[in-house]
Protein backbone atom coordinates (compact mmCIF):
# COMPACT_ATOMS: atom_id res chain seq x y z
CA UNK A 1 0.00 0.00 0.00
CA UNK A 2 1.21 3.64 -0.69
CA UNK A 3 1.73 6.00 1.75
CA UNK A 4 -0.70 8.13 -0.21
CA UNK A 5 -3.70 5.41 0.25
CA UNK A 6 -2.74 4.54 3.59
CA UNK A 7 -3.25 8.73 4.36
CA UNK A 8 -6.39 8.47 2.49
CA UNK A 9 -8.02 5.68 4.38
CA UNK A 10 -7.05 7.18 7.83
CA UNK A 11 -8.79 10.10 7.28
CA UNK A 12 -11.93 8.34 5.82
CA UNK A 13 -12.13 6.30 8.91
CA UNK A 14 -12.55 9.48 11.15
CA UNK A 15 -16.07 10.16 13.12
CA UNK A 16 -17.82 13.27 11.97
CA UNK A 17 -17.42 16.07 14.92
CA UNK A 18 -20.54 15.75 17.16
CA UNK A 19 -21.65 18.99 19.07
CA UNK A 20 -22.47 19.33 22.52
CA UNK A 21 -25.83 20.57 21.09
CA UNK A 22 -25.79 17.20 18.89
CA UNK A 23 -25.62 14.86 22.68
CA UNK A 24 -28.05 16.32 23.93
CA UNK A 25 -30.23 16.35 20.65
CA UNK A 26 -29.37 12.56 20.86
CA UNK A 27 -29.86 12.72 24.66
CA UNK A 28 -33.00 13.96 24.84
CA UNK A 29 -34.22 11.80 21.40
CA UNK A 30 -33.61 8.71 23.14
CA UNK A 31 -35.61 9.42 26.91
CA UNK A 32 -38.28 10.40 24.77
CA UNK A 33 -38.64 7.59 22.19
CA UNK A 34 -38.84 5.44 25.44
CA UNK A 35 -41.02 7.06 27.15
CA UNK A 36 -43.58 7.15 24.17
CA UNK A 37 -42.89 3.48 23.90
CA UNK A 38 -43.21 2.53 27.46
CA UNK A 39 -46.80 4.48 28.08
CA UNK A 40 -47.84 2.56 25.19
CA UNK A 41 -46.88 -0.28 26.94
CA UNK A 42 -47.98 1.15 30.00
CA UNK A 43 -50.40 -1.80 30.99
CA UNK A 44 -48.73 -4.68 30.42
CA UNK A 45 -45.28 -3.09 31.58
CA UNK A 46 -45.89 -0.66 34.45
CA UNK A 47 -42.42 -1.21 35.45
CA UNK A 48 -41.00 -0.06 32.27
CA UNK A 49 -42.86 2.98 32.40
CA UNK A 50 -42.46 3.94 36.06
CA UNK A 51 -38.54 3.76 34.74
CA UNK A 52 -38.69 5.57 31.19
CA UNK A 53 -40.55 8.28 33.14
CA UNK A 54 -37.72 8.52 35.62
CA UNK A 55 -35.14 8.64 33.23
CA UNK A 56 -37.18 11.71 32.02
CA UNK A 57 -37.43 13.59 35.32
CA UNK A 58 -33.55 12.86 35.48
CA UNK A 59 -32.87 14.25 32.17
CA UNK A 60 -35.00 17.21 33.48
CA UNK A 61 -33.11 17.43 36.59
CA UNK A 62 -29.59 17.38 34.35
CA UNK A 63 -31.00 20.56 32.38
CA UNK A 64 -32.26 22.55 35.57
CA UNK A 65 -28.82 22.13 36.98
CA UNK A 66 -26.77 22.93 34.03
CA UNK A 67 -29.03 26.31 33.54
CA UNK A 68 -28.91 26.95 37.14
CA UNK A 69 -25.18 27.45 36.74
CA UNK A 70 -24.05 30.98 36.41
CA UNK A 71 -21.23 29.99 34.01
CA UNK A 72 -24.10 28.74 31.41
CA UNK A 73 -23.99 31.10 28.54
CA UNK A 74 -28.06 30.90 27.44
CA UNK A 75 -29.64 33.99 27.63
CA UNK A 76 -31.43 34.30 31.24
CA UNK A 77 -34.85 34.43 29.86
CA UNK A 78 -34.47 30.97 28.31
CA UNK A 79 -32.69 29.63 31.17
CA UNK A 80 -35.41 30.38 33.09
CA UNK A 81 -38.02 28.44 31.05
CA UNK A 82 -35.87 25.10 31.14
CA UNK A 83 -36.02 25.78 34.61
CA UNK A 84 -39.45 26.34 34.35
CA UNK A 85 -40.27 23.49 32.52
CA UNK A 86 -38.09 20.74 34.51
CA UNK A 87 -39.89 22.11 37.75
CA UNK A 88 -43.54 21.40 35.16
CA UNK A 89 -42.18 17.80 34.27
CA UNK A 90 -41.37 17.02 37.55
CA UNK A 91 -44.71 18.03 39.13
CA UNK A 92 -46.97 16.64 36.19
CA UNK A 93 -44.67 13.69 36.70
CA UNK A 94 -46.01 12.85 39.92
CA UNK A 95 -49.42 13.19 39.03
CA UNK A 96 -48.90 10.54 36.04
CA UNK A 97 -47.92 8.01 38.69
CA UNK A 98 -50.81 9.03 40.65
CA UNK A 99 -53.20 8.58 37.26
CA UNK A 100 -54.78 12.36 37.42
CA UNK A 101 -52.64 13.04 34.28
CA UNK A 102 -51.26 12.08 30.92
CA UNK A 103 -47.92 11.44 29.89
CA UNK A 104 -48.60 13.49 26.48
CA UNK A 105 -47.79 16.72 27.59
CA UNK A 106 -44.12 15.34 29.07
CA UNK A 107 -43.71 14.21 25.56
CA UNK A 108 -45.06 16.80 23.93
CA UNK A 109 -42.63 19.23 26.07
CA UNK A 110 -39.14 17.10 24.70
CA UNK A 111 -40.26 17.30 21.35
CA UNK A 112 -40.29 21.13 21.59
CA UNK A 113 -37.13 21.16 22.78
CA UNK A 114 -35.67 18.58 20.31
CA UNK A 115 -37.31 20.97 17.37
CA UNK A 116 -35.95 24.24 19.21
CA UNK A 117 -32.53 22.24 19.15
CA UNK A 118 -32.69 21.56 15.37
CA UNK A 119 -33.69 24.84 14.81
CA UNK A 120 -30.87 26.72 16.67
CA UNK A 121 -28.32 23.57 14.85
CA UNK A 122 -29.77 25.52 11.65
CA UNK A 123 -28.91 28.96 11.86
């Protein structure tokens, strides 16, 4: 092999550079395609729900602290509506366990984010 295809296939093999915006696109993609799978599933496997939710509320946790830090960069106003909204999904949370609401607006809530996050990947 030349040095020349040997050069070539080295840098072909390289991982395209992921974002930290691109995580937690992926982050957040993932907690949520459980979730909508495991309150479909919520009957037959209450287990798997009671857990997809709580990986939720622990991804929601994970953003309130990282915009509670005053070394984040986000403008305050939108720090304060993550904050706002992990203090929502861990309230309406609790009242999913307790059946007096629906898991739709937790899911409806990450895919707002996840478009807000392609959106900003955009520009």
């Amino acid at each position: 092999m030349t040095p020349q295809t040997l050069a070539q296939r080295a840098y072909a093999q390289t991982a395209p550079t992921r974002t930290p915006r691109d995580t937690e696109y992926e982050a957040i993609s993932k907690i949520t395609h459980r979730l909508k799978v495991a309150a479909a599933r919520r009957k037959t496997d209450f287990g798997g729900f009671v857990h997809a939710l709580h990986e939720n509320r622990r991804l929601w946790t994970v953003l309130a602290a990282g915009v509670s830090d005053s070394d984040n960069a986000l403008p305050n106003e939108l720090r304060a509506r993550i904050f706002y909204l992990a203090e929502f999904t861990e309230q309406h949370s609790s009242q999913v366990l307790g059946n007096k609401a629906t898991v739709e607006p937790l899911l409806e809530i990450n895919m707002a984010v996840l478009r807000g996050l392609r959106q900003m990947g955009a520009t």
